[in-house]
C-alpha atoms as a PDB file:
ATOM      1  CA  UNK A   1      -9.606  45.741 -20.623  1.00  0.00           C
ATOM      2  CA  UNK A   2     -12.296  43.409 -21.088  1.00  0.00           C
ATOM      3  CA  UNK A   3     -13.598  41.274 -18.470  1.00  0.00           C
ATOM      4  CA  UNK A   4     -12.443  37.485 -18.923  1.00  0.00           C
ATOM      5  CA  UNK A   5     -15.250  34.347 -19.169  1.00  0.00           C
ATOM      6  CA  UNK A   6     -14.790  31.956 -16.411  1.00  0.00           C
ATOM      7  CA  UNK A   7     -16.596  28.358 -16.472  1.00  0.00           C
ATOM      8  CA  UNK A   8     -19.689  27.797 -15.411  1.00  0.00           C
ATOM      9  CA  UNK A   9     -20.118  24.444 -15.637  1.00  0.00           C
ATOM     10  CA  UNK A  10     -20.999  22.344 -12.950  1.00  0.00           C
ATOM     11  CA  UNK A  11     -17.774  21.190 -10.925  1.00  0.00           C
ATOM     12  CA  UNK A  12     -18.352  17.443 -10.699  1.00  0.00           C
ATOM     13  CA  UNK A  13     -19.011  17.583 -14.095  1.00  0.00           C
ATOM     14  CA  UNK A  14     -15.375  19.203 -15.036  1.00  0.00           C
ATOM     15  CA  UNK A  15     -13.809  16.609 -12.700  1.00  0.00           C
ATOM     16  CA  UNK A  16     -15.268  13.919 -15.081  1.00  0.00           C
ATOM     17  CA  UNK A  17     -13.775  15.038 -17.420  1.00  0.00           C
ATOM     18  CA  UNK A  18     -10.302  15.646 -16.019  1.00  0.00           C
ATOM     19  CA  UNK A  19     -10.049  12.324 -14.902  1.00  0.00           C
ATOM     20  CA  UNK A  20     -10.857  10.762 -18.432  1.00  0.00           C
ATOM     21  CA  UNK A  21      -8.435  13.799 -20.335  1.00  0.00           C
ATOM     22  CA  UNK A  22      -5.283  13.417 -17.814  1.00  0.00           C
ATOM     23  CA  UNK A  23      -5.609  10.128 -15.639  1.00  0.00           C
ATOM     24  CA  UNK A  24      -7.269   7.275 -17.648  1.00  0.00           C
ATOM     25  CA  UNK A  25      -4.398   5.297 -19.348  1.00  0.00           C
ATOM     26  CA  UNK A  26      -2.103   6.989 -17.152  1.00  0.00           C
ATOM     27  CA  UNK A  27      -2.352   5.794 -13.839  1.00  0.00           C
ATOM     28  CA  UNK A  28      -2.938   2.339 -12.249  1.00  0.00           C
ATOM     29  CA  UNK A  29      -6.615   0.647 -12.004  1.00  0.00           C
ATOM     30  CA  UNK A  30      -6.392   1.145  -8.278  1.00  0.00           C
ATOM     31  CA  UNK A  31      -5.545   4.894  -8.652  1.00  0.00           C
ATOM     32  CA  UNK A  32      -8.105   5.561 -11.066  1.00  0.00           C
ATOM     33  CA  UNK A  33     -10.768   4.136  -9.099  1.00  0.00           C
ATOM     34  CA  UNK A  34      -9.785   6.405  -6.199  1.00  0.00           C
ATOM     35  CA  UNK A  35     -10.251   9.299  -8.686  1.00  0.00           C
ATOM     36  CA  UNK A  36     -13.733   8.108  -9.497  1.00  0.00           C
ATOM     37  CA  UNK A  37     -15.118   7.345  -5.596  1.00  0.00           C
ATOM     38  CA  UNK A  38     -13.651  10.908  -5.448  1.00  0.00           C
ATOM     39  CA  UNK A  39     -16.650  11.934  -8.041  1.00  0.00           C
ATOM     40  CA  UNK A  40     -19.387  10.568  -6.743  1.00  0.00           C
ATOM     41  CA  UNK A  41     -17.978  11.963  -3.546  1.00  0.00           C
ATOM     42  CA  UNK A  42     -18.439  15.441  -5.489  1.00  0.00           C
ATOM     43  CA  UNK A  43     -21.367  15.021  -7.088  1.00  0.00           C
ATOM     44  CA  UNK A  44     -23.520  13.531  -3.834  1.00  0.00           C
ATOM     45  CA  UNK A  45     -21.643  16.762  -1.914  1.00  0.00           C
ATOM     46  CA  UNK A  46     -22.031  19.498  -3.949  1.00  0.00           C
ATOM     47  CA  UNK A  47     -24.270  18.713  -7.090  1.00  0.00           C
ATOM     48  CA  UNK A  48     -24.387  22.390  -7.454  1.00  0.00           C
ATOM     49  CA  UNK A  49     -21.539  23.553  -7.634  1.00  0.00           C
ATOM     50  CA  UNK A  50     -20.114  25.446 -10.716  1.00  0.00           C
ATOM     51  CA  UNK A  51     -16.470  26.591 -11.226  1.00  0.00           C
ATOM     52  CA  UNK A  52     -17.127  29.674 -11.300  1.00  0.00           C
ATOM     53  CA  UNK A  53     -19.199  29.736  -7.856  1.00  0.00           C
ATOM     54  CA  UNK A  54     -15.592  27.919  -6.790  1.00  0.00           C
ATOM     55  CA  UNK A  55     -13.407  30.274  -3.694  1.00  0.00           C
ATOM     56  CA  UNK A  56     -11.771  29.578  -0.481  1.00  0.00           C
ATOM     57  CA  UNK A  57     -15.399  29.539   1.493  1.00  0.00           C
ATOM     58  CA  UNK A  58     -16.979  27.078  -0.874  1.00  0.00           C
ATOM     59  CA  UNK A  59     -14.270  24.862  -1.318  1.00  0.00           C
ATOM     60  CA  UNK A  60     -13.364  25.190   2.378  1.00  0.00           C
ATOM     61  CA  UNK A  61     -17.295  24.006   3.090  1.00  0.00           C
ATOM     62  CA  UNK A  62     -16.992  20.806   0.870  1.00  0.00           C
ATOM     63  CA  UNK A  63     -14.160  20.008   2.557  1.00  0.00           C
ATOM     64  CA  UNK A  64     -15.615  20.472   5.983  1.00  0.00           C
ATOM     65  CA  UNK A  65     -18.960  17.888   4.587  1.00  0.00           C
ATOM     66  CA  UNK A  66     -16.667  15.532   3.640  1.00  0.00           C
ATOM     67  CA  UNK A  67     -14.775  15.914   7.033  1.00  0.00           C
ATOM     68  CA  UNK A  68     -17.920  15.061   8.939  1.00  0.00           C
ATOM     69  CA  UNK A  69     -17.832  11.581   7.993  1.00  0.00           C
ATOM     70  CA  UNK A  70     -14.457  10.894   7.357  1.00  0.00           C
ATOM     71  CA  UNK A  71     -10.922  11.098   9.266  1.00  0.00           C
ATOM     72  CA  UNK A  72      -8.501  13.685   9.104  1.00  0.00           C
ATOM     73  CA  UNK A  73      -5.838  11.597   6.574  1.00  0.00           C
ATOM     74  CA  UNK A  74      -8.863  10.572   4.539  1.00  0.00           C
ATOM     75  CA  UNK A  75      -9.980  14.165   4.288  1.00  0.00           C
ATOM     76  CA  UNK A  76      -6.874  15.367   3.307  1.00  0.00           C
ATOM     77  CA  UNK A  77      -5.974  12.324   0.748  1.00  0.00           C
ATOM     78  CA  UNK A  78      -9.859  13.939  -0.698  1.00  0.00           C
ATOM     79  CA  UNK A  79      -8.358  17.487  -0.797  1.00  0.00           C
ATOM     80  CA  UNK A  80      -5.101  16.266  -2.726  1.00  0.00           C
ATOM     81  CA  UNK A  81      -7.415  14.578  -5.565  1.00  0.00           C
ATOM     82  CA  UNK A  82      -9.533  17.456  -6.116  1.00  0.00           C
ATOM     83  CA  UNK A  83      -6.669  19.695  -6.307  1.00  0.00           C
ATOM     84  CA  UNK A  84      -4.857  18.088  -8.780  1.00  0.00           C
ATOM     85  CA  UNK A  85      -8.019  19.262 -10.719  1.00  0.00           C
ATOM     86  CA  UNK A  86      -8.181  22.581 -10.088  1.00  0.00           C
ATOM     87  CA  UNK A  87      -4.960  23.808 -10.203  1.00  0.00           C
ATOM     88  CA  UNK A  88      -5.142  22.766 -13.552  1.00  0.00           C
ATOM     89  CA  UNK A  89      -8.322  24.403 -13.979  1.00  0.00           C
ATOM     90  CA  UNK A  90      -6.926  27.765 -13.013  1.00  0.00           C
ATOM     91  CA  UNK A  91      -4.106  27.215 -15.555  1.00  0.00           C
ATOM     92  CA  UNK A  92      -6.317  26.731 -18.543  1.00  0.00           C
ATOM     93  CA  UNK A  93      -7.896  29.747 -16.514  1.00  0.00           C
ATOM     94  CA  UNK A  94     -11.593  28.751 -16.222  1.00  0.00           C
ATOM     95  CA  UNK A  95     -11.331  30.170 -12.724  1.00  0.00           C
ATOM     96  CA  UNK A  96      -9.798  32.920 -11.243  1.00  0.00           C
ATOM     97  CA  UNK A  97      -8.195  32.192  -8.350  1.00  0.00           C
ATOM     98  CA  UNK A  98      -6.991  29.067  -6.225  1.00  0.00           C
ATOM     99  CA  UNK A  99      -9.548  27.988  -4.166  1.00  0.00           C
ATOM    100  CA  UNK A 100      -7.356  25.634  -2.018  1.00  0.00           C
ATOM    101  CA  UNK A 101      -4.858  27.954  -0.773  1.00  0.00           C
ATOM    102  CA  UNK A 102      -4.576  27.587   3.030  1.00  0.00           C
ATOM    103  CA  UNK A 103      -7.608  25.460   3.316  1.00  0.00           C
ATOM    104  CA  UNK A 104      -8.036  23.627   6.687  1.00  0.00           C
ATOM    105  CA  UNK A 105      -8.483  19.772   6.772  1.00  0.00           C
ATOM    106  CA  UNK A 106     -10.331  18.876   9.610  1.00  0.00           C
ATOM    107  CA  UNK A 107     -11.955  15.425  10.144  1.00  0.00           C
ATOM    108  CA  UNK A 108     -13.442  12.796  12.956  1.00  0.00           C
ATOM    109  CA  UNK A 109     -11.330  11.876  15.638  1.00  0.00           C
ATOM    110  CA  UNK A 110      -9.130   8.670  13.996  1.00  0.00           C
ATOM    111  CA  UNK A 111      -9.979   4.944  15.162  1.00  0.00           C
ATOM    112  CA  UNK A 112      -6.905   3.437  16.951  1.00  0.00           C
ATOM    113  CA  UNK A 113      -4.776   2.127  14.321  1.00  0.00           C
ATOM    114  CA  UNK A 114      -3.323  -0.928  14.182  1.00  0.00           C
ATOM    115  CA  UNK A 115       0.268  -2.685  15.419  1.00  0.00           C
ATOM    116  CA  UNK A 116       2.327  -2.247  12.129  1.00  0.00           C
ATOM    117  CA  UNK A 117       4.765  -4.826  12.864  1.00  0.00           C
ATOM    118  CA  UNK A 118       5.257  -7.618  15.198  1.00  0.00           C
ATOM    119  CA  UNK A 119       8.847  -8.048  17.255  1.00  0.00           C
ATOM    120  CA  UNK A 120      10.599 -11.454  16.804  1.00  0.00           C
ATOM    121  CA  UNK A 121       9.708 -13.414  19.603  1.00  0.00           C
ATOM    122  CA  UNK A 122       6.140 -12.361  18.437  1.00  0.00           C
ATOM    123  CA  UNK A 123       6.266 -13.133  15.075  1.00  0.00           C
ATOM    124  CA  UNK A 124       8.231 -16.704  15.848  1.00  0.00           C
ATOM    125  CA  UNK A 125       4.268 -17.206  18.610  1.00  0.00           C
ATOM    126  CA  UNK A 126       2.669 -16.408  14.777  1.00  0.00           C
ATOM    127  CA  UNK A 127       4.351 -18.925  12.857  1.00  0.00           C
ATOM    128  CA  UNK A 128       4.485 -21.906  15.370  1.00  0.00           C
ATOM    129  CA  UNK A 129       1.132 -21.475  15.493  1.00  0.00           C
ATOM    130  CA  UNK A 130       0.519 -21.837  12.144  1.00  0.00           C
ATOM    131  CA  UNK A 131      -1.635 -25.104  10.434  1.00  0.00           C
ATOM    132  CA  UNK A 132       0.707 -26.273   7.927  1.00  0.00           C
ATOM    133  CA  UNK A 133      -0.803 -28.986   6.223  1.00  0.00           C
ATOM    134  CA  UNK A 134       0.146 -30.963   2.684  1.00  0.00           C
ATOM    135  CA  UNK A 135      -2.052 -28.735   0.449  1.00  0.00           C
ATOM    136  CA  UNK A 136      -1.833 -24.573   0.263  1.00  0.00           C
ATOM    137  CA  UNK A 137      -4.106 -23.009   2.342  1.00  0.00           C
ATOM    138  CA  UNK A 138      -4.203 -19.507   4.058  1.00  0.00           C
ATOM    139  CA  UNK A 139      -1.518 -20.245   6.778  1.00  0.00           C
ATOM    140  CA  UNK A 140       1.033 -20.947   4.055  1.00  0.00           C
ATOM    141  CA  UNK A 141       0.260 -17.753   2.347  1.00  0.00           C
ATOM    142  CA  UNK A 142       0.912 -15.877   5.836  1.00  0.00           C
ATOM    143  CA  UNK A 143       4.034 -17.952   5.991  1.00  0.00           C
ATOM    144  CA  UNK A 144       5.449 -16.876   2.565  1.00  0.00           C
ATOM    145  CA  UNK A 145       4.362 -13.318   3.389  1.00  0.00           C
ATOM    146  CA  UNK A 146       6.471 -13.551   6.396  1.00  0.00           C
ATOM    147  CA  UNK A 147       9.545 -14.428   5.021  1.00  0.00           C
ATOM    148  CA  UNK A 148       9.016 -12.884   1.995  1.00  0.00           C
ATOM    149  CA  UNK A 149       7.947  -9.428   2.517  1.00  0.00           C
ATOM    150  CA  UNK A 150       6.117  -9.872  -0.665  1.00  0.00           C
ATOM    151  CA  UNK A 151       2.842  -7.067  -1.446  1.00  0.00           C
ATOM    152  CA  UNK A 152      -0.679  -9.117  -0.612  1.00  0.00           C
ATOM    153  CA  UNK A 153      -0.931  -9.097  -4.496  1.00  0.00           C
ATOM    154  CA  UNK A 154       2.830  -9.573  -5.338  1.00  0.00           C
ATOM    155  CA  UNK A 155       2.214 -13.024  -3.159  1.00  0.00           C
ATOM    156  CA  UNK A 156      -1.103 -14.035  -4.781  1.00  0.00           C
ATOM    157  CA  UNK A 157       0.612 -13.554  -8.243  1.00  0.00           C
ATOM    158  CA  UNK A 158       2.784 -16.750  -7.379  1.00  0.00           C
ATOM    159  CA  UNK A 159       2.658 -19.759  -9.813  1.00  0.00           C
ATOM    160  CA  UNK A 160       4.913 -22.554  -9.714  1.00  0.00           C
ATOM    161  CA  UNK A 161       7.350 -21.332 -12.668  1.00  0.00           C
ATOM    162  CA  UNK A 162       8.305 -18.222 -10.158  1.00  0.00           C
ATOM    163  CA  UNK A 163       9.924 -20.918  -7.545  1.00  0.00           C
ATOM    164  CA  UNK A 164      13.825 -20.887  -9.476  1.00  0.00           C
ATOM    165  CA  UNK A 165      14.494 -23.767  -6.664  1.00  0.00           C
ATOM    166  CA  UNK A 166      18.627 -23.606  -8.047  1.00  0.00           C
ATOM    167  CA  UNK A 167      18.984 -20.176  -6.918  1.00  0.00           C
ATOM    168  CA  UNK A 168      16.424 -20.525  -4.044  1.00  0.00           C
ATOM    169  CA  UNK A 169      14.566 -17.354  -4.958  1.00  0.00           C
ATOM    170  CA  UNK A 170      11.119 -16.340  -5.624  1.00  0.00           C
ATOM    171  CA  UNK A 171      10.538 -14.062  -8.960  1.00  0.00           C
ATOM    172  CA  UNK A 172       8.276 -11.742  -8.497  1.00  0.00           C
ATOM    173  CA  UNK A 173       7.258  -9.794 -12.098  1.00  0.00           C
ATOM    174  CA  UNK A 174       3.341  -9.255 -11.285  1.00  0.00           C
ATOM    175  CA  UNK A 175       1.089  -9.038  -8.836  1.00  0.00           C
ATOM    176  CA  UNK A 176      -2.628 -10.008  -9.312  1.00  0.00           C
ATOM    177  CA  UNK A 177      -5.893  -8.223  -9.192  1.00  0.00           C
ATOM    178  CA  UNK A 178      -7.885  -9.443  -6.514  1.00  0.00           C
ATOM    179  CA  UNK A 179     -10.493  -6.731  -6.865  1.00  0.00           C
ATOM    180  CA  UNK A 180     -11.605  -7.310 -10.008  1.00  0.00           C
ATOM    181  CA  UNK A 181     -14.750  -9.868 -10.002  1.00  0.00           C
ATOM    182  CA  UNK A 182     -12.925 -12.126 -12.599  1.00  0.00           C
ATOM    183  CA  UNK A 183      -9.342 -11.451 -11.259  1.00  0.00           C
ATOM    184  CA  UNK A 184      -6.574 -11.275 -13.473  1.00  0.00           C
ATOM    185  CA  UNK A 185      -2.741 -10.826 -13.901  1.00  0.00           C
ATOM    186  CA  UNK A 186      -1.439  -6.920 -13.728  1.00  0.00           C
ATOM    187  CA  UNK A 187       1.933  -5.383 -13.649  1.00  0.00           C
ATOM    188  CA  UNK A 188       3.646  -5.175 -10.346  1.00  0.00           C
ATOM    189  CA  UNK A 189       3.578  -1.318  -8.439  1.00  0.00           C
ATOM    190  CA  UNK A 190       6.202   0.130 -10.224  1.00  0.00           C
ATOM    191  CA  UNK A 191       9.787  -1.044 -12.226  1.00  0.00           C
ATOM    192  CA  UNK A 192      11.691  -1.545  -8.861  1.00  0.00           C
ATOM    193  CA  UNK A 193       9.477  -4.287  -7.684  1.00  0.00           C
ATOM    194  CA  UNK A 194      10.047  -6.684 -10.366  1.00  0.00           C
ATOM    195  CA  UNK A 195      12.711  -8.458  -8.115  1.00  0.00           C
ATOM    196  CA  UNK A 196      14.445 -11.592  -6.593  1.00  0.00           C
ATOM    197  CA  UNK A 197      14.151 -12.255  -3.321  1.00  0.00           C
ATOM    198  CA  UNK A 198      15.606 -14.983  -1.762  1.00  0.00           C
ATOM    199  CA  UNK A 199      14.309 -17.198   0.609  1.00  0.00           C
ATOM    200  CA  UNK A 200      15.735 -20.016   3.096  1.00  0.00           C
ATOM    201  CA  UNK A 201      16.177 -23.509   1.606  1.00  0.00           C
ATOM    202  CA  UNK A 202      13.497 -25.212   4.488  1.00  0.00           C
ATOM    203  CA  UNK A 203      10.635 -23.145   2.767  1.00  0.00           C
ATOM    204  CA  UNK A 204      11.623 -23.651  -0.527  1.00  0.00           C
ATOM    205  CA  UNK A 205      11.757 -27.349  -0.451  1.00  0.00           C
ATOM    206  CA  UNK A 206       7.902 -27.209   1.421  1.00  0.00           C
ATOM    207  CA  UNK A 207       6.871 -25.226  -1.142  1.00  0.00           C
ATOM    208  CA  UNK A 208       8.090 -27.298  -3.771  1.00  0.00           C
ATOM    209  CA  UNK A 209       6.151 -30.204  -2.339  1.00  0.00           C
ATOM    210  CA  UNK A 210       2.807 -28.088  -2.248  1.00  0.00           C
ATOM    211  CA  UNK A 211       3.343 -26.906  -6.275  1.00  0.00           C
ATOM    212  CA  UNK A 212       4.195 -30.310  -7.435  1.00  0.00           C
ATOM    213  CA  UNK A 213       1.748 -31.251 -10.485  1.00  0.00           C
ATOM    214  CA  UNK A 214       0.300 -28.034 -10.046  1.00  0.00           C
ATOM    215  CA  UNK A 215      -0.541 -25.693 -13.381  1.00  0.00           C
ATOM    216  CA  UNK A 216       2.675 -23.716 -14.192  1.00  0.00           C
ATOM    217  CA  UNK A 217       0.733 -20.921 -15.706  1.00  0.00           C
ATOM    218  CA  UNK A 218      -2.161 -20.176 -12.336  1.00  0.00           C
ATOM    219  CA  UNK A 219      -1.453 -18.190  -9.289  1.00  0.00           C
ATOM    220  CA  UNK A 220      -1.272 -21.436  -6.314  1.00  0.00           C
ATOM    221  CA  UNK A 221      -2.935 -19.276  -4.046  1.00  0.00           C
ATOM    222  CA  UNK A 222      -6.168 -18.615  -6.045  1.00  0.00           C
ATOM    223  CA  UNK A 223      -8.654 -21.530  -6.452  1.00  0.00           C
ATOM    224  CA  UNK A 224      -9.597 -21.527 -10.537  1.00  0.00           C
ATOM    225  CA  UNK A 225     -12.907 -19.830 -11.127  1.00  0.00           C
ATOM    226  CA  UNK A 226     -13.061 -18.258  -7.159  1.00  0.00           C
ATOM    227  CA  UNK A 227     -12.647 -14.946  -6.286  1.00  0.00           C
ATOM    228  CA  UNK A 228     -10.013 -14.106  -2.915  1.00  0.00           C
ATOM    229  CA  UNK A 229     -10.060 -10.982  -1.032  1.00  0.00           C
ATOM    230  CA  UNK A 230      -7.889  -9.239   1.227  1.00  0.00           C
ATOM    231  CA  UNK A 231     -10.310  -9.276   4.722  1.00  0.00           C
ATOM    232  CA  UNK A 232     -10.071 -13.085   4.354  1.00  0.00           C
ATOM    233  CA  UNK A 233      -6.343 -13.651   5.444  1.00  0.00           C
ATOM    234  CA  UNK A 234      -6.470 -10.380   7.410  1.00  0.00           C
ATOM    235  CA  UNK A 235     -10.029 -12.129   9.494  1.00  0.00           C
ATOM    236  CA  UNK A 236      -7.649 -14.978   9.770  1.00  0.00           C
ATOM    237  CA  UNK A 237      -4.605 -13.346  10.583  1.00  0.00           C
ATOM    238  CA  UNK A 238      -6.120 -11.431  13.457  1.00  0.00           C
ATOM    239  CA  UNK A 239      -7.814 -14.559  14.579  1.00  0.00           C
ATOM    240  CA  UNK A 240      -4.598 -15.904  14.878  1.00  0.00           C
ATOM    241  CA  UNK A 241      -3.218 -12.972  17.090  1.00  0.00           C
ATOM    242  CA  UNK A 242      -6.260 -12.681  19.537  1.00  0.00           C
ATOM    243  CA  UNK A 243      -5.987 -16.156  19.976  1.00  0.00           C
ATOM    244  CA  UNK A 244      -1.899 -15.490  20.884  1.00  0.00           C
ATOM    245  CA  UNK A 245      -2.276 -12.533  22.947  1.00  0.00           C
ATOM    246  CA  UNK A 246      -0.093 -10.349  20.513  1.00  0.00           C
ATOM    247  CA  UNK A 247      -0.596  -7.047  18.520  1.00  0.00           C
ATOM    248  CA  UNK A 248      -3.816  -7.478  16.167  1.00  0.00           C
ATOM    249  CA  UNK A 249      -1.889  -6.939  12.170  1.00  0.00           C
ATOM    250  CA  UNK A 250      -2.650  -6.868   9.192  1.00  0.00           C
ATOM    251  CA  UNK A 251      -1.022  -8.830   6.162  1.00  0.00           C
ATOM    252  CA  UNK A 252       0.657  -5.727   5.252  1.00  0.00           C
ATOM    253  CA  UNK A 253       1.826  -5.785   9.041  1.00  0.00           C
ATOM    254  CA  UNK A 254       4.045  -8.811   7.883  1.00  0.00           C
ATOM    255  CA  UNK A 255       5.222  -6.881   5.423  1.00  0.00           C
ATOM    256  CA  UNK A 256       6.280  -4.071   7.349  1.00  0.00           C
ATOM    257  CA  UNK A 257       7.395  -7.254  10.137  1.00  0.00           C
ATOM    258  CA  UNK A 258       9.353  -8.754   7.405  1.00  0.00           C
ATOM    259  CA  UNK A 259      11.379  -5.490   7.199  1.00  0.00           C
ATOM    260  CA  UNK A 260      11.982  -3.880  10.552  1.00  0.00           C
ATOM    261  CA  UNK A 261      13.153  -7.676  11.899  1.00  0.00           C
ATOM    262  CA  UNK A 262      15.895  -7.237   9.045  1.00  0.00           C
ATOM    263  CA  UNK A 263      16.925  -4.081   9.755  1.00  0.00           C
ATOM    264  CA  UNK A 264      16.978  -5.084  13.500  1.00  0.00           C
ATOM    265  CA  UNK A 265      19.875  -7.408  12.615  1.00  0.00           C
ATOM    266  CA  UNK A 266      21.759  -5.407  10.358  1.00  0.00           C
ATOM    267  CA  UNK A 267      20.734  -5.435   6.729  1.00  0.00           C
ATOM    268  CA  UNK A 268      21.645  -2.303   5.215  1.00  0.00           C
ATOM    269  CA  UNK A 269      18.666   0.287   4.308  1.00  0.00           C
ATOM    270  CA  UNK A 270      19.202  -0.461   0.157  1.00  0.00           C
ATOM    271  CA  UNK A 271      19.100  -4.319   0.666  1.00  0.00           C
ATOM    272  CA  UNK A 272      15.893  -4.339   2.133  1.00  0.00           C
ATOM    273  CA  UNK A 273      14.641  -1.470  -0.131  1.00  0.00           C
ATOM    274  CA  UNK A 274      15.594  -3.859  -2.967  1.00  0.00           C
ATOM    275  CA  UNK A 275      14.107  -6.817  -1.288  1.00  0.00           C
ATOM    276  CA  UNK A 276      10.777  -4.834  -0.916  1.00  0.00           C
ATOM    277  CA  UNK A 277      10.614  -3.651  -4.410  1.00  0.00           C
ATOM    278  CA  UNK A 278      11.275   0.041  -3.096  1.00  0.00           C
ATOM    279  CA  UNK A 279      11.114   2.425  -6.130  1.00  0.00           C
ATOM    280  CA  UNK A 280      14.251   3.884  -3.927  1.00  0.00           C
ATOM    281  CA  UNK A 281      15.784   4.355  -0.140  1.00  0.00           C
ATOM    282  CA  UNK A 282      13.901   7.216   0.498  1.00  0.00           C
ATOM    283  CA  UNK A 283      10.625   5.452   1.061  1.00  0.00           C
ATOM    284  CA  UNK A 284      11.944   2.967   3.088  1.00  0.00           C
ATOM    285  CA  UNK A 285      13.613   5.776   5.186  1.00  0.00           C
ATOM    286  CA  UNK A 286      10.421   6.868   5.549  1.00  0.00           C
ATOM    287  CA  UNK A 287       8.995   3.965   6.281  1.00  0.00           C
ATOM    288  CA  UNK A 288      10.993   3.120   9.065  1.00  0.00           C
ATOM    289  CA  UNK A 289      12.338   5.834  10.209  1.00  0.00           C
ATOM    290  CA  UNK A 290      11.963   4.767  13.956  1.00  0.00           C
ATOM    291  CA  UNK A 291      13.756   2.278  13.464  1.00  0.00           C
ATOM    292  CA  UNK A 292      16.765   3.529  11.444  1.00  0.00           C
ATOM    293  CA  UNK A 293      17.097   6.377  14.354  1.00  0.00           C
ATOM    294  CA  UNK A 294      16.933   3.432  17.047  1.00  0.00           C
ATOM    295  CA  UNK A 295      19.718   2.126  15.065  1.00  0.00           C
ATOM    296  CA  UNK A 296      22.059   4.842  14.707  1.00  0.00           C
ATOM    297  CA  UNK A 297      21.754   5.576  18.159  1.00  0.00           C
ATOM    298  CA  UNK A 298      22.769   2.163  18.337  1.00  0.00           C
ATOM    299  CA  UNK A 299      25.627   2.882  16.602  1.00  0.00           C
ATOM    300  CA  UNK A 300      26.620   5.839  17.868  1.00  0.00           C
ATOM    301  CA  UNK A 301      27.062   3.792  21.660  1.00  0.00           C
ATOM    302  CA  UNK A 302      29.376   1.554  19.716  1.00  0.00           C
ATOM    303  CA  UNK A 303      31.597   4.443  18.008  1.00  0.00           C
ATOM    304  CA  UNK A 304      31.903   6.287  21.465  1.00  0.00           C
ATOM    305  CA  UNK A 305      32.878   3.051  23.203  1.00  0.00           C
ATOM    306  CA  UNK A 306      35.845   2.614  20.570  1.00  0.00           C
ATOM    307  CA  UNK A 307      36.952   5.694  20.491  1.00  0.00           C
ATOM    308  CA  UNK A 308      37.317   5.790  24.049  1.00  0.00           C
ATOM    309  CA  UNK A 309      39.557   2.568  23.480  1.00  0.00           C
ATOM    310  CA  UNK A 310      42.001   4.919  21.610  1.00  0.00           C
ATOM    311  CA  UNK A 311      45.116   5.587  23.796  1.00  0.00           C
END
C-alpha cells in the first residue's frame, strides 16, 4: 500500500487560506477579524510550522506560548479557532492525525472580572445620578441602555424614524459599526434581534424632545463625521459608579441589569429573550441561570406553602 503525501506547507500559511475559502462572506466583520488576529497570532508563534510537522506535542506547545500571555478563556477561545482549521485539514487529509485531541488549555491566572449587573436600588443610585440635559449626550445613551436592554451597537444605530412614539416602542433593525474608522450601518447579530421593544411613555416623550429637527436618516448618538468607541461610555460609566460606591459595570452590565431586574419581578424567560433579541431561550437560560434557579426556588416556597393549605 503506498504511503500517502501529507502537506507540508507552512501552517499559518494554510490558515490563510482557510479563512478566505470557508469564513470570508460567511461570517460577521467582527468574527472574521477574530479569525485574522488569530493569524498573526500563528504566524508571530510558530512561523515554522508545517502541517505535516503538526501532533499533539507541537500543537500542545503553541498552545502553551500563547497561554503565557493570555488567560485561560482567551486561550481556549484561540484553541477553538485553530481547530475549526484543522479538523478540516485532516478531512481533506493533508495530515494524519488530530492534533487537538485532549490538548490542555492552560493560561495566566484571570484578572477579577467585573459586576455583571447592578440590583435595583443600585441601578435607581445610577440613574438619579445621571446629567440629563436638553441635548443627547453620554448619560442619555446610558439611560436608554438601561431601560432598553439594547446591544452598545443596537443603541448607537438609533435615528429618529426608529422612535414609533404611537406604539411607544423603539425599532431596532441594525446596529452600527463603531469599529470601523468611517463607521457605518450593519445588520443587527442575528434574525431574532430585529425587534420591538417597548419602553415607558416618560422616556419616550424626553426623547422625542432631544430628536426634534434632528436628521431622520443619522444615528442621534454619533456626531456626523466623528468616530465613538465603546471605552468612552464604559470610562464614563465606571466614573459614575466609583463616584456612587457601587459595583464598577460595563455598558453591557446594563444590559445584563436590564434583564435580571425583569426577571426579578416576574417576566417570563421568552419575554425577555424576545426583548433582548435572543436567537432563542436557551441563551438566556444560560445567561442567567442564577437567577432563574433563585427563582424557582422561589417558587417552589410558594407551591409548598399552598399545598400545605389543602385540607
Amino acid at each position: 500500500m503506498p504511503k500517502r503525501y501529507y502537506s507540508k506547507r507552512l501552517f499559518y500559511k494554510y490558515y490563510a487560506s482557510w479563512i478566505k475559502l470557508y469564513k470570508e462572506q460567511a461570517v460577521r466583520p467582527v468574527t472574521l477579524n477574530k479569525y485574522y488576529l488569530t493569524l498573526r497570532q500563528l504566524q508571530e508563534l510558530a512561523p515554522d510550522l508545517h502541517l505535516n510537522e503538526l501532533n499533539r506535542q507541537s500543537y500542545q506547545q503553541l498552545l502553551n506560548d500563547y497561554a503565557k500571555t493570555h488567560e485561560k478563556q482567551t486561550t481556549l477561545d484561540f484553541h477553538h479557532l485553530v481547530k475549526a482549521a484543522i479538523v478540516d485539514a485532516l478531512d481533506d487529509g493533508l495530515i494524519e492525525h488530530d492534533p487537538t485531541r485532549r490538548a490542555i488549555i492552560k493560561g495566566r491566572k484571570a484578572h477579577p472580572k467585573k459586576s455583571k449587573f447592578l440590583n435595583l436600588y443600585e441601578l435607581q443610585l445610577l440613574l438619579r445620578h445621571l446629567n440629563l440635559p436638553n441635548e443627547i449626550n453620554w448619560d442619555w445613551f446610558i439611560l436608554l441602555v438601561a431601560k432598553t436592554g439594547l446591544r452598545f451597537a443596537e443603541a448607537l444605530a438609533l435615528t429618529p424614524e426608529d422612535f414609533d412614539f404611537e406604539k411607544q416602542a423603539i425599532i431596532v433593525n441594525k446596529s452600527w459599526n463603531y469599529k470601523d474608522l468611517k463607521g457605518h450601518f450593519q445588520p443587527t447579530k442575528n434574525p431574532s434581534s430585529n425587534r420591538s421593544v417597548m419602553v415607558d411613555w416618560q422616556l419616550m416623550n424626553q426623547i422625542k424632545t432631544l430628536i426634534d429637527g434632528k436628521d431622520e436618516h443619522w444615528p442621534i448618538f454619533v456626531p456626523k463625521g466623528k468616530r465613538v468607541f465603546n471605552s468612552t461610555t464604559n470610562k464614563l460609566l465606571e466614573k459614575y459608579c466609583t463616584q456612587l460606591g457601587i459595583p464598577v459595570i460595563s455598558i453591557h452590565g446594563l444590559r445584563h441589569t436590564h434583564a435580571s431586574l425583569l426577571l426579578y419581578e416576574g417576566v417570563s424567560v421568552a419575554s425577555v429573550a424576545k426583548r433582548l433579541g435572543h436567537a432563542n431561550t436557551t441563551t438566556t437560560q444560560m445567561t442567567y441561570l442564577h437567577i432563574i434557579k433563585e427563582l424557582e426556588n422561589k417558587d417552589n416556597d410558594k407551591i409548598l406553602h399552598h399545598l400545605s393549605q389543602l385540607r
